[in-house]
Protein backbone atom coordinates (compact mmCIF):
# COMPACT_ATOMS: atom_id res chain seq x y z
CA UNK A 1 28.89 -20.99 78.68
CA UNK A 2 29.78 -20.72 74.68
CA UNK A 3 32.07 -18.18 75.35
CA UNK A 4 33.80 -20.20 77.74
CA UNK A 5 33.94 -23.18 75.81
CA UNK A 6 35.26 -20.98 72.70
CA UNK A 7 37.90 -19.62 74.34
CA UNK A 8 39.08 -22.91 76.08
CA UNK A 9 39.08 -24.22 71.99
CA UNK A 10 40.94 -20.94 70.87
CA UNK A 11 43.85 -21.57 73.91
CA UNK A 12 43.91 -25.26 73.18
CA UNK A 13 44.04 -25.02 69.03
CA UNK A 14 47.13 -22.36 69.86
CA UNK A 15 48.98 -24.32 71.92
CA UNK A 16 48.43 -27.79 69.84
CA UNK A 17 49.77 -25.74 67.34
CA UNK A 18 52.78 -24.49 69.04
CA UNK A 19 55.61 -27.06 68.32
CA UNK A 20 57.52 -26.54 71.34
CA UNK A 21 54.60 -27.03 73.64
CA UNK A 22 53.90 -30.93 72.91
CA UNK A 23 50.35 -30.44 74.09
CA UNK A 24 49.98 -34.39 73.46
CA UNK A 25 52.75 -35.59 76.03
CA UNK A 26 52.59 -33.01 78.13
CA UNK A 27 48.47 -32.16 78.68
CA UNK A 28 47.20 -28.54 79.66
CA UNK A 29 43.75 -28.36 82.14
CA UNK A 30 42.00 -25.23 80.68
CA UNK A 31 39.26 -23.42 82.94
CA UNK A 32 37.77 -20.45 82.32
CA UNK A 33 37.11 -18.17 86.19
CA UNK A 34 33.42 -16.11 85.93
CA UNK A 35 35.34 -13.50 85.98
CA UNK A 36 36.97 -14.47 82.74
CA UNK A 37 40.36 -15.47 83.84
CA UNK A 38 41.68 -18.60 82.54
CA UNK A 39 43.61 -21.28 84.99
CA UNK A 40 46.50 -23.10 82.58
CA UNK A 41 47.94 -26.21 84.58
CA UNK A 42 49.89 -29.19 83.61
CA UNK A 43 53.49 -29.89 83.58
CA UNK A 44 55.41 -28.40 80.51
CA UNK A 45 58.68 -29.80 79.08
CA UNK A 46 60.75 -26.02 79.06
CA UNK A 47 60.43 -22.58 80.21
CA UNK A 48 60.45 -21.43 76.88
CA UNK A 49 57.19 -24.09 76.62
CA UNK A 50 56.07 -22.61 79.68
CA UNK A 51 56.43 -19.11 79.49
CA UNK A 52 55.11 -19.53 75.31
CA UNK A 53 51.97 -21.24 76.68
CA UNK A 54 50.80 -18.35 78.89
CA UNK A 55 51.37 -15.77 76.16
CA UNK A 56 49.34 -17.73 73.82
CA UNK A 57 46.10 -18.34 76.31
CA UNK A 58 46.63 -14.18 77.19
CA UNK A 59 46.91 -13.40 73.43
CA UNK A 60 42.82 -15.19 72.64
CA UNK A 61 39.84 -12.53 72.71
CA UNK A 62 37.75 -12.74 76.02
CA UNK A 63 40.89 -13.87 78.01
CA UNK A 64 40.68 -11.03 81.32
CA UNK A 65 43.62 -12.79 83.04
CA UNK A 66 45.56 -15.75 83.22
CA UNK A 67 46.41 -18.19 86.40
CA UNK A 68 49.54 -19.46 85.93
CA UNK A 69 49.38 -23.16 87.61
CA UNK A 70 51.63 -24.57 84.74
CA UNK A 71 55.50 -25.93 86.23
CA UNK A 72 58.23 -27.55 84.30
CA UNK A 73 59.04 -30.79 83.74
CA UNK A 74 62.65 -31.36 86.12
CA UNK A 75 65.50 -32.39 84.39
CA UNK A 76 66.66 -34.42 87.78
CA UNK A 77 64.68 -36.04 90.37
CA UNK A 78 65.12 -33.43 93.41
CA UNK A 79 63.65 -33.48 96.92
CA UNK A 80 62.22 -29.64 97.85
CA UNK A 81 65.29 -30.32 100.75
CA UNK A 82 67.79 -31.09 97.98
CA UNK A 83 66.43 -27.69 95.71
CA UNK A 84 66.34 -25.50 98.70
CA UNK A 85 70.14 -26.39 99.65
CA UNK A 86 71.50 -25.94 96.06
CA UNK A 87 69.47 -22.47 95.31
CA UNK A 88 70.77 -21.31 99.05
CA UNK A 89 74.46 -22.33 98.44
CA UNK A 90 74.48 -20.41 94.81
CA UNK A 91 72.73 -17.29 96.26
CA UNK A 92 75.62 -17.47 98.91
CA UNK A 93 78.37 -17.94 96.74
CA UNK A 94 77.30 -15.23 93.88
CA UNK A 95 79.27 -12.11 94.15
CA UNK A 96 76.94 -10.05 92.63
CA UNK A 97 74.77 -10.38 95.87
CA UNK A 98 77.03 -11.10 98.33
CA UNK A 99 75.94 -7.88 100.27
CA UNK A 100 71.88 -9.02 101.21
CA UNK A 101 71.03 -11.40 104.00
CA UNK A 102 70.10 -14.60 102.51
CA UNK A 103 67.26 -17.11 104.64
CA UNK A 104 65.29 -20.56 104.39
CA UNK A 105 62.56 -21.57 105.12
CA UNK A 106 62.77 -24.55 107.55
CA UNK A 107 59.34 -25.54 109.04
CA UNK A 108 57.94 -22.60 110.22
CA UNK A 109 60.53 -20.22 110.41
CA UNK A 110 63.29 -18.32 108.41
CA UNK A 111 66.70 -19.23 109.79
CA UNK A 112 70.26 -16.83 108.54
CA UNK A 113 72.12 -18.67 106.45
CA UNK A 114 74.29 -15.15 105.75
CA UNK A 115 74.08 -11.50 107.30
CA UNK A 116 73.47 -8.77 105.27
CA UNK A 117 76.75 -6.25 104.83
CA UNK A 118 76.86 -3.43 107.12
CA UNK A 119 76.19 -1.04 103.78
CA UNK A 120 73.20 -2.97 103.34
CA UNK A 121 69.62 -3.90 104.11
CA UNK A 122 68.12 -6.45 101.55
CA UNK A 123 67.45 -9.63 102.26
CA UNK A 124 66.46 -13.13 99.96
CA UNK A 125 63.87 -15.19 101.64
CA UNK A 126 64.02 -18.67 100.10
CA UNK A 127 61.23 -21.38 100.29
CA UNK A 128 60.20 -24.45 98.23
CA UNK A 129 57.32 -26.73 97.98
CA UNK A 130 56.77 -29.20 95.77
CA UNK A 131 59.45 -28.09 93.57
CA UNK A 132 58.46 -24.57 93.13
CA UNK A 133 60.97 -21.98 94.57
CA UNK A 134 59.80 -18.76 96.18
CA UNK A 135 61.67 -15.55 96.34
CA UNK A 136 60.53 -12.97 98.81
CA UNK A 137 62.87 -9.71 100.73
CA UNK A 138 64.31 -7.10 99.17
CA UNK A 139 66.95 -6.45 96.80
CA UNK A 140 68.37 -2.89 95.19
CA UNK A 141 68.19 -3.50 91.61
CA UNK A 142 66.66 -5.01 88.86
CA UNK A 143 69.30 -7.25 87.86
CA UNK A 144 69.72 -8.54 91.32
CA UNK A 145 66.46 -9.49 91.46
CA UNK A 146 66.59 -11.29 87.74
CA UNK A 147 69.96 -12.63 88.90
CA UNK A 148 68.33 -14.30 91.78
CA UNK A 149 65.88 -15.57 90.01
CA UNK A 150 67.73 -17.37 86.89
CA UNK A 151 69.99 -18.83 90.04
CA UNK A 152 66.73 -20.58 91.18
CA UNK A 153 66.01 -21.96 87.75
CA UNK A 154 69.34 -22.84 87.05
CA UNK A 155 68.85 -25.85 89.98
CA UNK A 156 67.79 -29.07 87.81
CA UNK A 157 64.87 -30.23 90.38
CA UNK A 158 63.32 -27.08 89.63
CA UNK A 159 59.26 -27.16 88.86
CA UNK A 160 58.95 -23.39 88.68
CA UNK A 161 59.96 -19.45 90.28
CA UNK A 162 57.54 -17.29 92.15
CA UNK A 163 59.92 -14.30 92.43
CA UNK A 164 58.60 -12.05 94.81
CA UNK A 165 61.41 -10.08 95.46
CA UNK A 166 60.80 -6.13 96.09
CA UNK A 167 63.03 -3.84 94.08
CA UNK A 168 64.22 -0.85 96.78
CA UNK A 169 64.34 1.78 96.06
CA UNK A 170 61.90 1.46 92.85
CA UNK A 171 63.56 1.25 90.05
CA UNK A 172 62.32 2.29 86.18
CA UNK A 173 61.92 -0.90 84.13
CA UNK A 174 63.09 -0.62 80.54
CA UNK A 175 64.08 -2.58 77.54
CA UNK A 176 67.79 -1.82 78.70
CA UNK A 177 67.24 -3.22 82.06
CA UNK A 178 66.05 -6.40 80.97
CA UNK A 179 68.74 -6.69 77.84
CA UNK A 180 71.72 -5.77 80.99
CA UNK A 181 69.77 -8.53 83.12
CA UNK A 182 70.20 -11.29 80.29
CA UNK A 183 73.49 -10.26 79.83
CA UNK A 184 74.15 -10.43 83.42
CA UNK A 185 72.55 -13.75 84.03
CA UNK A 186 74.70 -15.27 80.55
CA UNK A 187 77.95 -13.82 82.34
CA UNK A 188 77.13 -15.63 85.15
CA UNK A 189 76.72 -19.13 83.60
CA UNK A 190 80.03 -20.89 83.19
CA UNK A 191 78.44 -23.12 80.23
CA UNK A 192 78.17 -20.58 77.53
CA UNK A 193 80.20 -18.09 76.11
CA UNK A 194 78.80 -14.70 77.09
CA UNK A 195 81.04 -12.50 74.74
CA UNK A 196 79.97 -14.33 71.82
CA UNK A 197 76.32 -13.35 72.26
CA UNK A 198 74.32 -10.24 71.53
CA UNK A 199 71.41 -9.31 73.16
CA UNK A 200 68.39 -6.85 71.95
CA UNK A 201 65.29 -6.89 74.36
CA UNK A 202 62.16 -4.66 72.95
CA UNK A 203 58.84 -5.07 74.98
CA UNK A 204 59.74 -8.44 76.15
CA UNK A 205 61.00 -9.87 73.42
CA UNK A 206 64.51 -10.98 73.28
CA UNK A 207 66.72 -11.83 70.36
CA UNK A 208 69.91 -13.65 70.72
CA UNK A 209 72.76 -13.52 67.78
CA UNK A 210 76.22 -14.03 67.42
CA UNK A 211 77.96 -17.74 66.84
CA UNK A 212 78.35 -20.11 70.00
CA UNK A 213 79.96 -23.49 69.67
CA UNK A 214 77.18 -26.10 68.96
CA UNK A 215 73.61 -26.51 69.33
CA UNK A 216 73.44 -27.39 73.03
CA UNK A 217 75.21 -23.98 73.52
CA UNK A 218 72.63 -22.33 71.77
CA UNK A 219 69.54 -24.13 73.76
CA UNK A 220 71.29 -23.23 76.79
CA UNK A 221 71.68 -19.33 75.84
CA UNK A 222 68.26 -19.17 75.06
CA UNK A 223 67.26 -21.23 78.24
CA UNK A 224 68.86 -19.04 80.27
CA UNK A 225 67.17 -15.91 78.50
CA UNK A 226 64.15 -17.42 79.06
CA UNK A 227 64.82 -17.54 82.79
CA UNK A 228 64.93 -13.79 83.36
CA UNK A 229 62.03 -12.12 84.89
CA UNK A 230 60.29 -10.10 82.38
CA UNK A 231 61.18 -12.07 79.54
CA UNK A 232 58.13 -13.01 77.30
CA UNK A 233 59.91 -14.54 74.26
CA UNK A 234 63.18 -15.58 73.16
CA UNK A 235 64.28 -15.04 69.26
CA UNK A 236 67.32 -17.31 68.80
CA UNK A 237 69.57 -16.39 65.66
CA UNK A 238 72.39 -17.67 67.05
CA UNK A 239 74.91 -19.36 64.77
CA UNK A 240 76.95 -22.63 65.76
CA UNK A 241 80.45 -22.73 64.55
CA UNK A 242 80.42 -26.48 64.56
């Protein structure tokens, strides 16, 4: 039982210490499994607060696993209807993909919203509960499946992305994947200024430079690097020109 207690201490001191966190608004439930996994949930303000939390509780000695229960705070009121139909029309509409089946969830069952090509076989099952968005099929690369998954964030009702999305045939991760899948997913978004951003990605960690036009530019560059599957922290050294 001291053990447990210590390392429930060691996560909490880390994250009350962690300015983007705001463990006082936004509160953290800490449990330690017999097994020694910890369960983090609570309702964080950002991904990046998100995402920074669960590295922090993995990081403390006599942590064996973490449970991720933690979900973002939504930056617009959104019914799981609402999220579903906005994530389903931007899978549909995204070039990039436009060769996989896409399907909701309604009820019970999956119903087509789009065939798959006829050079094709993957498929994007889409669900959400409660504002969390699950990806399940098939996909043939990495990217696609990042892509896929920064769409879902992307959708302001948003809580959180289980993306469960098998990559066929397996593909090799690597630091270039994931730096071609941030680049990818900042191409993508019509609010920022790809060319004007470099990307590095080693081990998970990405670093952003280059100039952008203002600040909310810059948090919405690193947002969206946050978003990408496989990203564990964002280093923004972006510049603003204004």
């Amino acid at each position: 039982m001291t053990d447990e207690l210590e390392i429930v201490r060691r996560i909490k001191s880390a994250l009350t210490d962690e300015p983007r966190i705001h463990l006082r608004s936004h509160p953290v439930a800490i449990a330690v499994e017999p097994d020694g996994a910890v369960v983090l949930q609570g309702e964080l303000p950002t991904i990046a607060a998100k995402k920074t939390a669960l590295d922090l509780a993995a990081a403390v000695p006599g942590v064996a696993g973490i449970v991720d229960r933690l979900r973002v705070a939504p930056s617009q009121k959104m019914t799981d209807g609402e999220i579903r139909d906005h994530v389903r029309d931007a899978l549909v509409e995204e070039p990039a993909i436009d060769r996989y089946e896409i399907r909701i969830l309604h009820g019970a069952q999956f119903q087509t919203c789009r065939e798959a090509s006829a050079d094709s076989s993957g498929r994007i099952d889409l669900s959400v509960e409660d504002g969390v968005v699950t990806l399940a099929g098939r996909v043939d690369s990495l990217s696609h499946q990042r892509l896929a998954g920064a769409i879902a964030w992307w959708v302001p009702g948003t809580r959180d992305v289980i993306n469960g999305l098998e990559v066929t045939p397996e593909q090799q991760d690597s630091d270039e994947e994931l730096e071609e899948a941030v680049k990818l997913v900042l191409e993508k978004d019509p609010l920022v200024n790809a060319d004007q951003v470099l990307v590095n990605a080693r081990n998970g960690i990405v670093t952003l430079e280059g100039v952008v036009a203002n600040d909310m530019e810059s948090d919405m560059v690193e947002t969206d690097a946050w978003s990408v599957l496989g990203v564990e922290r964002v280093n923004n050294r972006l510049k603003t020109a204004a």
